[in-house]
Protein backbone atom coordinates (compact mmCIF):
# COMPACT_ATOMS: atom_id res chain seq x y z
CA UNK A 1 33.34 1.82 -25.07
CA UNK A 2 29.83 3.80 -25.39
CA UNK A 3 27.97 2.53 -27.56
CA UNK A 4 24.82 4.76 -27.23
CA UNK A 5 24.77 8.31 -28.40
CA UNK A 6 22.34 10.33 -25.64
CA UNK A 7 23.64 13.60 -26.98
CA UNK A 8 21.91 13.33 -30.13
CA UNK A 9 18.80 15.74 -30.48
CA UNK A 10 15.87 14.68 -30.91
CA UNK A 11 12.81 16.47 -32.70
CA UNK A 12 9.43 15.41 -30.63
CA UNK A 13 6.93 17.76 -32.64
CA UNK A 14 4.18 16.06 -33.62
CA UNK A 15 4.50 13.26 -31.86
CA UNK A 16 1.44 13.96 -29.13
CA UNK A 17 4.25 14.45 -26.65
CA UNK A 18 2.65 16.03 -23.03
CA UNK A 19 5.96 17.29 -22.84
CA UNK A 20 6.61 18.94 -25.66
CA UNK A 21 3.17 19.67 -26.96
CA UNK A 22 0.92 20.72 -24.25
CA UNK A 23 3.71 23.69 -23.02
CA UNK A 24 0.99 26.30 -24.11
CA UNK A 25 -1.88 24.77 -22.51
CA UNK A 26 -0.16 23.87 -18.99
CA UNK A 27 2.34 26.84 -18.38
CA UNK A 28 0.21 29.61 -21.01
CA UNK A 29 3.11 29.89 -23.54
CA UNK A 30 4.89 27.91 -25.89
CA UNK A 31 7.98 29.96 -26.23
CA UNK A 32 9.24 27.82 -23.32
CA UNK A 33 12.17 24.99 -22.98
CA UNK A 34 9.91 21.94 -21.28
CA UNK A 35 12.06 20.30 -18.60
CA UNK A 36 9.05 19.09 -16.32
CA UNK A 37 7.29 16.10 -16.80
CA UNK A 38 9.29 13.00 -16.03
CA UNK A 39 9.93 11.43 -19.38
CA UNK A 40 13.43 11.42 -21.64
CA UNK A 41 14.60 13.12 -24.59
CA UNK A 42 16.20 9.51 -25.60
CA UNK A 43 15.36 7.10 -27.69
CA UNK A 44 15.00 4.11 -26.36
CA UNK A 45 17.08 0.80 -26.65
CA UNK A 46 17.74 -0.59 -29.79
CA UNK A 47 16.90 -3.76 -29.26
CA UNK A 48 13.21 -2.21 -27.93
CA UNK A 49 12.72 -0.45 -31.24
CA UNK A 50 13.90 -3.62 -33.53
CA UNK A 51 11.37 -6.02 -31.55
CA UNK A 52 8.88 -3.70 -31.53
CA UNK A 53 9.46 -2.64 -35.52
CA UNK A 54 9.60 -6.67 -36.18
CA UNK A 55 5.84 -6.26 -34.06
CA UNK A 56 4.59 -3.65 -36.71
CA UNK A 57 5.88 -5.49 -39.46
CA UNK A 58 4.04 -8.29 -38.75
CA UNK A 59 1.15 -6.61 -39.87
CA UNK A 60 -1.59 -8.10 -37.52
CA UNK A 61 -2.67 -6.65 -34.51
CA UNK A 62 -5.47 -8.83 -32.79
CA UNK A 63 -6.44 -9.30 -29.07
CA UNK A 64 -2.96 -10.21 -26.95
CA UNK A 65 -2.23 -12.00 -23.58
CA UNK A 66 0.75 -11.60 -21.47
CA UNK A 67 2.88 -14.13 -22.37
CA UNK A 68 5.26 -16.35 -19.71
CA UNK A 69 8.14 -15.00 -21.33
CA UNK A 70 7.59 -11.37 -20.08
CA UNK A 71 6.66 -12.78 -16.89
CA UNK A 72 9.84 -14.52 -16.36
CA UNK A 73 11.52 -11.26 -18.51
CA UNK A 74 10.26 -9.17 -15.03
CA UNK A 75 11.41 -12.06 -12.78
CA UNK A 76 15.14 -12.39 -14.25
CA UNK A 77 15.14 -8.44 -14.01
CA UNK A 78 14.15 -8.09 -10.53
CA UNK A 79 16.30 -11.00 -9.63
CA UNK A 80 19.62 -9.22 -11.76
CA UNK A 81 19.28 -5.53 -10.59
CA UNK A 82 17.64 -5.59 -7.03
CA UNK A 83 18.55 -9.10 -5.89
CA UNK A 84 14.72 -10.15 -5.58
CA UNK A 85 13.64 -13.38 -6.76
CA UNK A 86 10.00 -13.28 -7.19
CA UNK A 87 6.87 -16.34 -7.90
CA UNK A 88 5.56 -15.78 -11.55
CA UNK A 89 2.20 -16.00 -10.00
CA UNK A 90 2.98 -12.65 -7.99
CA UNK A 91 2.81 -10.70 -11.05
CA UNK A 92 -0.15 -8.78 -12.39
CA UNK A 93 -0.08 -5.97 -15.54
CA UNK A 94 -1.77 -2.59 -15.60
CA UNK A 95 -1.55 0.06 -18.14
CA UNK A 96 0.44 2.25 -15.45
CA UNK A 97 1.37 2.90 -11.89
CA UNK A 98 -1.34 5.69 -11.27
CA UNK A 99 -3.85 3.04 -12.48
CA UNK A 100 -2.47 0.29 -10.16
CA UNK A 101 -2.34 2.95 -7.06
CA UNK A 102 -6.00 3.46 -7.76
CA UNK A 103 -7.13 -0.17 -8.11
CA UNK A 104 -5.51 -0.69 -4.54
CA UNK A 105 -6.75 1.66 -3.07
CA UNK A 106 -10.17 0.47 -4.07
CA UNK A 107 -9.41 -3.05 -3.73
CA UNK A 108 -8.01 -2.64 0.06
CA UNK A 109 -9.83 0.05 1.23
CA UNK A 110 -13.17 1.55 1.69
CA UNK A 111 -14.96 4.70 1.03
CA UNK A 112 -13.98 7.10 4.06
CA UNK A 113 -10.83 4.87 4.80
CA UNK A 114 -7.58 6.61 6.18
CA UNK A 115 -4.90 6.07 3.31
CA UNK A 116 -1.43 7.88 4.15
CA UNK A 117 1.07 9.34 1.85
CA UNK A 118 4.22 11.09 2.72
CA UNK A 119 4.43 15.12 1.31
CA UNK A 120 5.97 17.02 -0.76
CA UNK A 121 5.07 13.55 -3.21
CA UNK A 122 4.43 12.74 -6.51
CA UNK A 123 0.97 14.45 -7.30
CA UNK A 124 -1.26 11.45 -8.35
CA UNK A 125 -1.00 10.12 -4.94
CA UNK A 126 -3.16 12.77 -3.35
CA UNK A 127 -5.62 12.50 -6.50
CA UNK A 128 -6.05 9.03 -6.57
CA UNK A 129 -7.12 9.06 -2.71
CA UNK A 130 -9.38 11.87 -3.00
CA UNK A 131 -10.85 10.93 -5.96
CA UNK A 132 -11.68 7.61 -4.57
CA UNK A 133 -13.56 9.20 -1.83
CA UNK A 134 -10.57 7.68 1.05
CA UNK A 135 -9.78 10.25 3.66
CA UNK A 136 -6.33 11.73 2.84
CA UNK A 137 -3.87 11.03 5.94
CA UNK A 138 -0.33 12.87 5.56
CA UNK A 139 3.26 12.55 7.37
CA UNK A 140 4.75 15.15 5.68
CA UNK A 141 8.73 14.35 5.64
CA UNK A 142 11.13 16.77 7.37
CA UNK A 143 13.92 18.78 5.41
CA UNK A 144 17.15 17.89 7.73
CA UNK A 145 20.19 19.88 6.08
CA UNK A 146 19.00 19.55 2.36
CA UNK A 147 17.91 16.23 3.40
CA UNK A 148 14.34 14.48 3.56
CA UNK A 149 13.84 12.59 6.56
CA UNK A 150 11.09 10.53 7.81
CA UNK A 151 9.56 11.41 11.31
CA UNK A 152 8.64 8.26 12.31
CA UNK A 153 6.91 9.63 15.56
CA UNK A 154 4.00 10.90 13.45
CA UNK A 155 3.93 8.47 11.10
CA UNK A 156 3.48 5.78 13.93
CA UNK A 157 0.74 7.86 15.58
CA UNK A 158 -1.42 8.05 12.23
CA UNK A 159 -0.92 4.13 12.11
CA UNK A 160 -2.49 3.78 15.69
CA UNK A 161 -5.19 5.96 14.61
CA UNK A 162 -6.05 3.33 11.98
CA UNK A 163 -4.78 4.11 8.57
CA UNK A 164 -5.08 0.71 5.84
CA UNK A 165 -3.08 1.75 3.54
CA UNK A 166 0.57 3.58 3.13
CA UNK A 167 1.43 5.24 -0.58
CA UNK A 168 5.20 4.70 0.00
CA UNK A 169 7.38 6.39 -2.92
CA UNK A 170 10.54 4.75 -3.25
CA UNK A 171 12.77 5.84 -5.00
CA UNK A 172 11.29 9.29 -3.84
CA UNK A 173 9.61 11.58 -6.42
CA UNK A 174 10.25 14.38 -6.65
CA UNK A 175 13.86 14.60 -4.39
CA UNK A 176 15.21 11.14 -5.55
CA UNK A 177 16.12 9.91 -2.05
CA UNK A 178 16.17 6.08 -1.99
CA UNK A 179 15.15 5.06 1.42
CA UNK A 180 17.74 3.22 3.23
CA UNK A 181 17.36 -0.58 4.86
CA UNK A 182 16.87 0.46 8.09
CA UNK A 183 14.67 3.48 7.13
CA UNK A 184 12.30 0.74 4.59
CA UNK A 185 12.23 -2.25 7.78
CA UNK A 186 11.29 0.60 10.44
CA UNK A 187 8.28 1.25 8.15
CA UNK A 188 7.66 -2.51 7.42
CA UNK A 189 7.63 -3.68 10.97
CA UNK A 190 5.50 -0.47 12.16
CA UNK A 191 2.87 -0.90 8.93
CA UNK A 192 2.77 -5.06 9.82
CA UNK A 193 2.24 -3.83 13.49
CA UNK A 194 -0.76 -2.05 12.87
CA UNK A 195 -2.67 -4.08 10.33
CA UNK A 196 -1.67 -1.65 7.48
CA UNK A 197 -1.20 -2.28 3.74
CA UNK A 198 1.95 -1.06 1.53
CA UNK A 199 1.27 0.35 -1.73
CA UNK A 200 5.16 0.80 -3.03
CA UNK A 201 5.92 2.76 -5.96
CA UNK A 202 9.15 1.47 -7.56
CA UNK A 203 8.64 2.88 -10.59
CA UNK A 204 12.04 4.77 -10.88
CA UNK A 205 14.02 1.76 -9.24
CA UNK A 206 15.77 1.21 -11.69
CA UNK A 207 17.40 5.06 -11.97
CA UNK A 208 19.33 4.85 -9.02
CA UNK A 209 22.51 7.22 -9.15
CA UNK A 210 24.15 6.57 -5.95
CA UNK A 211 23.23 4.17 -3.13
CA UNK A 212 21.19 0.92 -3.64
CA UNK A 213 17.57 0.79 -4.43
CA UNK A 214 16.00 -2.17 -2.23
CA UNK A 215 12.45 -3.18 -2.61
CA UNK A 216 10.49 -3.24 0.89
CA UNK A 217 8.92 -6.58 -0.13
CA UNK A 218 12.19 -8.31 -0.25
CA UNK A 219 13.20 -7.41 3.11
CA UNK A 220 10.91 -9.89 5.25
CA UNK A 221 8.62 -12.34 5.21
CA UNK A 222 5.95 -10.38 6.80
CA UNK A 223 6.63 -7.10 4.54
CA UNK A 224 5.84 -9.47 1.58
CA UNK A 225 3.19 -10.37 2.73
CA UNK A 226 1.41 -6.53 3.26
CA UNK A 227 3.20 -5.08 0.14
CA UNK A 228 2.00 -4.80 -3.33
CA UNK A 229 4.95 -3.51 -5.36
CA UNK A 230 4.27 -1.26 -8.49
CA UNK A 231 7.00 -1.05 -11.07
CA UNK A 232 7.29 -0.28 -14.84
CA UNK A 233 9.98 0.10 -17.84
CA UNK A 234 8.11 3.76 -18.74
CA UNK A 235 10.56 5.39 -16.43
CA UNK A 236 13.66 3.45 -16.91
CA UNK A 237 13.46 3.23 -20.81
CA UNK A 238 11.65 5.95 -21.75
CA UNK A 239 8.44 3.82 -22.56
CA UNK A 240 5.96 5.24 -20.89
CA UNK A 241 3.77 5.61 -24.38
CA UNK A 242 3.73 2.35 -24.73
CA UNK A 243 1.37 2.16 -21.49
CA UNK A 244 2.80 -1.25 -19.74
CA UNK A 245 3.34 -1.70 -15.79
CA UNK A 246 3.73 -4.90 -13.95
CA UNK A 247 2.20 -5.45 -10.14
CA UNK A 248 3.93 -7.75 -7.99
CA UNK A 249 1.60 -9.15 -5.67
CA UNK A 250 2.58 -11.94 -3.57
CA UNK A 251 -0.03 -12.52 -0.73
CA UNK A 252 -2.95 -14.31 -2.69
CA UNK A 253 -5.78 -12.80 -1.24
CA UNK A 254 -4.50 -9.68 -1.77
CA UNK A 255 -3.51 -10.66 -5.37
CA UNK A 256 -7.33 -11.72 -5.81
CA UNK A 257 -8.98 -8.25 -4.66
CA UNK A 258 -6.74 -6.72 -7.16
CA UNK A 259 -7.29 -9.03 -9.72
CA UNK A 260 -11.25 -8.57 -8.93
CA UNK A 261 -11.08 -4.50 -9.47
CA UNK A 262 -9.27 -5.04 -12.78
CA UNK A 263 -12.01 -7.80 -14.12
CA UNK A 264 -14.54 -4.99 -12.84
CA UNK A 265 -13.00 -2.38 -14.78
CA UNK A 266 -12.91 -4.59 -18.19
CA UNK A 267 -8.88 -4.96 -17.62
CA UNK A 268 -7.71 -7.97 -19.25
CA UNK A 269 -4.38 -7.63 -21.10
CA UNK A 270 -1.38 -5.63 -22.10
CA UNK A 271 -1.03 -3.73 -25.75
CA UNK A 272 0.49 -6.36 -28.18
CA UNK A 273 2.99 -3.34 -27.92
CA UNK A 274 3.06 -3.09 -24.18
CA UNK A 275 4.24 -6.71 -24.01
CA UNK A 276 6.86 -6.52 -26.66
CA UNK A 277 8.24 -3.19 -25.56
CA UNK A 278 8.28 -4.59 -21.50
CA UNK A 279 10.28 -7.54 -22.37
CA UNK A 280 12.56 -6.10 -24.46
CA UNK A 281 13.74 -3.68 -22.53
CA UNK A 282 14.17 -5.96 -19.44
CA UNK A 283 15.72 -8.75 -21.72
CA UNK A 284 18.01 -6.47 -23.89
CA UNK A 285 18.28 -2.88 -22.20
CA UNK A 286 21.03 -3.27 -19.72
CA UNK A 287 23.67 -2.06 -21.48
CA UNK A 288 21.47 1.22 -22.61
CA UNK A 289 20.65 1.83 -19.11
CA UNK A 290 24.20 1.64 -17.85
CA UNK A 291 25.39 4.10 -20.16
CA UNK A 292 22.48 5.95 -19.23
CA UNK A 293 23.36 6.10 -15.75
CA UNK A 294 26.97 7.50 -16.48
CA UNK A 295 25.22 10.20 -18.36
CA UNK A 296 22.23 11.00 -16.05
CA UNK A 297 24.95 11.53 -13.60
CA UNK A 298 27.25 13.82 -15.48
CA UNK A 299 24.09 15.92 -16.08
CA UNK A 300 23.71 16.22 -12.21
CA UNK A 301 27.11 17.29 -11.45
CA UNK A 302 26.78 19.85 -14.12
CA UNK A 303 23.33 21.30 -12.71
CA UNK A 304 24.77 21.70 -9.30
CA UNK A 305 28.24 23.25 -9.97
CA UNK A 306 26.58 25.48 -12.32
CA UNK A 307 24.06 26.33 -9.94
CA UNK A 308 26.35 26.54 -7.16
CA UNK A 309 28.84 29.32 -9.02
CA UNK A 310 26.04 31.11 -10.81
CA UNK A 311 22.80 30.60 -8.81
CA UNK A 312 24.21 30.86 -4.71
CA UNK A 313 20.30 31.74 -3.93
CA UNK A 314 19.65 27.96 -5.04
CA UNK A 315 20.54 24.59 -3.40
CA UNK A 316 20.16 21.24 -5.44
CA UNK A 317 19.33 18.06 -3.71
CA UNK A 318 21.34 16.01 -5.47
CA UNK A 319 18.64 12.50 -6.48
CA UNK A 320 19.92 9.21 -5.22
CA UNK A 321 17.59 7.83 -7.61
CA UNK A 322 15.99 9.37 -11.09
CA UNK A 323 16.55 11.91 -13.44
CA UNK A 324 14.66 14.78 -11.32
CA UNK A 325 16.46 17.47 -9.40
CA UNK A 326 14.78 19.05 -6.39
CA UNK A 327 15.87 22.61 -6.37
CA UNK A 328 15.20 24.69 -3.34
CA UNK A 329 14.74 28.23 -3.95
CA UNK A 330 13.66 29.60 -0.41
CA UNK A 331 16.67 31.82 0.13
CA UNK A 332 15.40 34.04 -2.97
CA UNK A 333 12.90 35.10 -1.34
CA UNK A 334 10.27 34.75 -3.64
CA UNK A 335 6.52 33.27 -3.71
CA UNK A 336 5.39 30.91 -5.73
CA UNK A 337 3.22 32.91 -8.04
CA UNK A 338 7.35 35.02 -8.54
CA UNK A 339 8.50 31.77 -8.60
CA UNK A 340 6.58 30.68 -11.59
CA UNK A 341 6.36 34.22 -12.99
CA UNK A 342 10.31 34.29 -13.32
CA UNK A 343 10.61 31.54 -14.89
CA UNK A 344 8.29 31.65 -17.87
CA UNK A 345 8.31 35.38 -18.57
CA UNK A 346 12.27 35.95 -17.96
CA UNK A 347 14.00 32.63 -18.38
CA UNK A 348 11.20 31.27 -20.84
CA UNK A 349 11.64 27.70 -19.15
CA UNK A 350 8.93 25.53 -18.14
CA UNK A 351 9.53 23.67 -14.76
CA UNK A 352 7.43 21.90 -12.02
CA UNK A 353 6.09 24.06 -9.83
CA UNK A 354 6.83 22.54 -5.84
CA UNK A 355 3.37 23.71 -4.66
CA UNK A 356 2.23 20.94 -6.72
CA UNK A 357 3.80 18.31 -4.62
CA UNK A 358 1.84 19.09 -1.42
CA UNK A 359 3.00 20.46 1.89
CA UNK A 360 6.37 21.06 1.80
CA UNK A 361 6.97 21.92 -1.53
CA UNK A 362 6.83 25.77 -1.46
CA UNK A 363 9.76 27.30 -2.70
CA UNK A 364 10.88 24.19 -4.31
CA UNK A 365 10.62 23.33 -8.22
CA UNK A 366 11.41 20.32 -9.94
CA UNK A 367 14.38 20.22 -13.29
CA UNK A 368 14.10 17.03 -15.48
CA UNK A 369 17.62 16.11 -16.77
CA UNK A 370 17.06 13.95 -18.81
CA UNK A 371 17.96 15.45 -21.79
CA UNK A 372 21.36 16.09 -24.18
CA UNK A 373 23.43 18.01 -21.70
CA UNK A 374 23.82 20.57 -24.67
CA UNK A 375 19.72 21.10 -23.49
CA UNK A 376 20.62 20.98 -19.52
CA UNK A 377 22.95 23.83 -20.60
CA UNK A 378 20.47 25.65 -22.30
CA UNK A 379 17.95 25.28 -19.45
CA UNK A 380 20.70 26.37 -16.69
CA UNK A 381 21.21 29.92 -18.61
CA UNK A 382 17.34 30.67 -18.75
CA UNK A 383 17.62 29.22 -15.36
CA UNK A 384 20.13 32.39 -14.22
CA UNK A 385 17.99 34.58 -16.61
CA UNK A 386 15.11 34.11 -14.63
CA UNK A 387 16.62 34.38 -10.88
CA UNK A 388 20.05 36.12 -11.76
C-alpha cells in the first residue's frame, strides 16, 4: 500500500523557487507552465521534514560539523542501493555538485589543462572548465537509433593527446542513459591508461527507472583509485535548497588537494540543515523514493504514448535514470529560435532549450516530470498546442 500522496498540488509562490519564480526573467514571460529545471513538485519525506522541524524547534542555530552519523548515514546508503561499501575517511561535503566539479578541477588540474566532457551534457560542466581557465576538450556522444552511444575511438585519441581530467555524467543528464558495466570499465581502464582523473557525477543515481546504476569507483581497484565520486540527496529527495553534497574520495592524495581548495575557499562545514536534511533522507527516505519511482515511471509512459499518438513529429528517449525526458524534435523541422518561439508564445510552456546542452543538442529540448501527472497532462496539451 502507497503511503505517499505525489498527486497532491503543491503551491511554490513565494517560496524563492528558480523554478517557479524566475519564469519571467529566464524564458521573458510568466504566463508559462515551468517544467525545466531539474527539481520536484514533491514534498519531501516525512521523516526529512519532522527531523528537520525538530532542528528549527530547537531554536539554536550556531556553527555545525558533520557529524559521524551522516557519514556512516552516506556509507549504509551507498552500501544498500548501489552495492558499494565505502571508508568513512573517503567522504568529503560541499554545498553542491557544481561546487565540487569546480574544486576538482582546480585541485587536479592547471590553468590551460585539457579537461574532457562528453556533449550534449549538463551545462555547468562546460562553465566550470571555462571559467577556470582549463582548455575545454569534447567527445561529443553519437545518437545510434534514439540511443546515445559513446565513440570510444575519439575519446581514446583525446586521452593520448593528454587530457587530466574526464567530467563523466552518470546517470546521463539530460537523456537519462545509465552507462552500462562494460561501457563504465572501457572508460576506467582507458582513463587509468593514460594518467587521467575521473570526475563522476552521480548525482541522479539514485533515480534510476530501468537498468542498474553502478558507480565507476566500485568497479576496480585502479578506477578507485583515479575517481572522485560526486553525489547528493538534492536530486533524489527534492533537497536541493537545503545545499548539502557529499564527495567520495578514496585515493588520499587526491582527497588532500581537494580538501586544500576547500580550506582555501573558507569551506568548512555543512548547514546545521544540510546535515539533518542529508541523513534523514538516506536513513528514513527509502520507502518515499520507492513509491517515487513507481510514479516517476508512470509519468514516462504517459509522456511517450501521448506523444507518440498526438505528437508523431516527436520521439522521446525514454531516461534509464531521472526524472528528465530528452525529446527530439528534428523531424519538425524547425530551428531552435521556432523551437523556443512555439513553445512559449503558442503552448505557453517553459522547457529546456537542447542548444543549451552543447553540440548535439539542436533540435532537442528537455521535459521535467516530476510533477502530479494531472501537471504532465497539462504540459503535454500546451505541448501539442505549440507543435500540433
Amino acid at each position: 500500500m502507497n503511503i505517499y500522496d505525489f498527486n497532491q498540488k503543491l503551491n511554490r509562490e513565494h517560496t524563492s523557487s528558480v523554478k517557479w519564480g524566475l519564469t519571467k526573467q529566464i524564458f521573458g514571460t510568466d504566463d508559462v507552465l515551468p517544467m525545466w529545471v531539474a527539481d520536484m513538485d514533491f514534498s519531501p519525506p516525512k521523516e526529512v521534514k519532522d527531523a528537520l522541524q525538530e532542528r528549527v524547534d530547537h531554536g539554536i542555530y550556531g556553527y555545525t560539523f558533520s557529524p559521524p552519523s551522516t557519514t556512516e548515514a552516506i556509507q549504509l546508503w551507498l552500501n544498500k542501493r548501489h552495492a558499494w561499501k565505502i571508508n568513512h575517511s573517503w567522504v568529503l561535503y560541499s554545498t553542491g555538485v557544481v561546487p565540487s566539479i569546480s574544486i576538482a578541477i582546480e585541485a587536479f588540474t592547471a590553468p590551460g589543462d585539457k579537461v574532457m566532457l562528453q556533449s550534449p551534457v549538463y551545462t555547468p560542466f562546460f562553465e566550470m572548465i571555462e571559467k577556470n581557465n582549463r582548455q575545454l576538450v569534447n567527445t561529443p556522444l553519437k545518437l545510434i537509433d534514439n540511443r546515445y552511444e559513446i565513440d570510444f575511438t575519439v575519446f581514446e585519441d583525446h586521452l593520448k593527446d593528454g587530457v587530466k581530467l574526464f567530467l563523466l555524467c552518470n546517470p546521463h543528464n539530460p537523456s537519462g542513459r545509465v552507462w552500462t558495466k562494460e561501457e563504465l570499465t572501457r572508460i576506467g581502464k582507458l582513463c587509468h591508461q593514460y594518467n587521467c582523473l575521473i570526475l563522476s557525477d552521480e548525482i541522479h543515481s539514485d533515480l534510476i527507472l530501468k537498468n542498474k546504476h553502478i558507480p565507476i569507483a566500485s568497479l576496480d581497484e585502479t578506477f578507485k583509485d583515479i575517481t572522485v565520486t560526486c553525489i547528493a540527496p538534492s536530486k533524489t529527495f527534492n533537497l536541493a535548497g537545503l545545499q548539502a553534497s557529499a564527495v567520495i574520495v578514496p585515493n588520499k592524495e587526491l582527497r588532500k588537494a581537494f580538501k586544500d581548495v576547500q580550506e582555501r575557499q573558507g569551506f568548512f562545514s555543512l548547514s546545521a540543515f544540510g546535515i539533518i536534511g542529508t541523513e534523514a533522507a538516506y536513513r528514513s527516505g527509502e520507502q518515499w523514493l520507492e513509491e517515487l519511482l513507481a510514479y516517476l515511471r508512470e509519468n514516462v509512459h504517459t509522456v511517450k504514448e501521448y506523444i507518440d499518438i498526438h505528437l508523431p513529429g516527436i520521439s522521446v528517449m525514454e531516461p534509464e535514470g531521472s526524472y528528465l525526458i530528452w525529446l527530439n524534435c528534428r523531424e519538425l523541422h524547425l530551428s531552435d529560435e521556432e523551437l523556443k518561439d512555439r513553445l512559449l508564445k503558442r503552448g505557453k510552456l517553459a522547457l529546456e532549450p537542447g542548444t543549451k546542452y552543447g553540440p548535439g543538442g539542436e533540435g532537442f529540448v528537455r521535459m521535467n516530470v516530476a510533477c502530479p501527472k494531472e501537471v504532465v497532462l497539462e504540459g503535454l496539451e500546451r505541448l501539442k498546442k505549440a507543435f500540433q
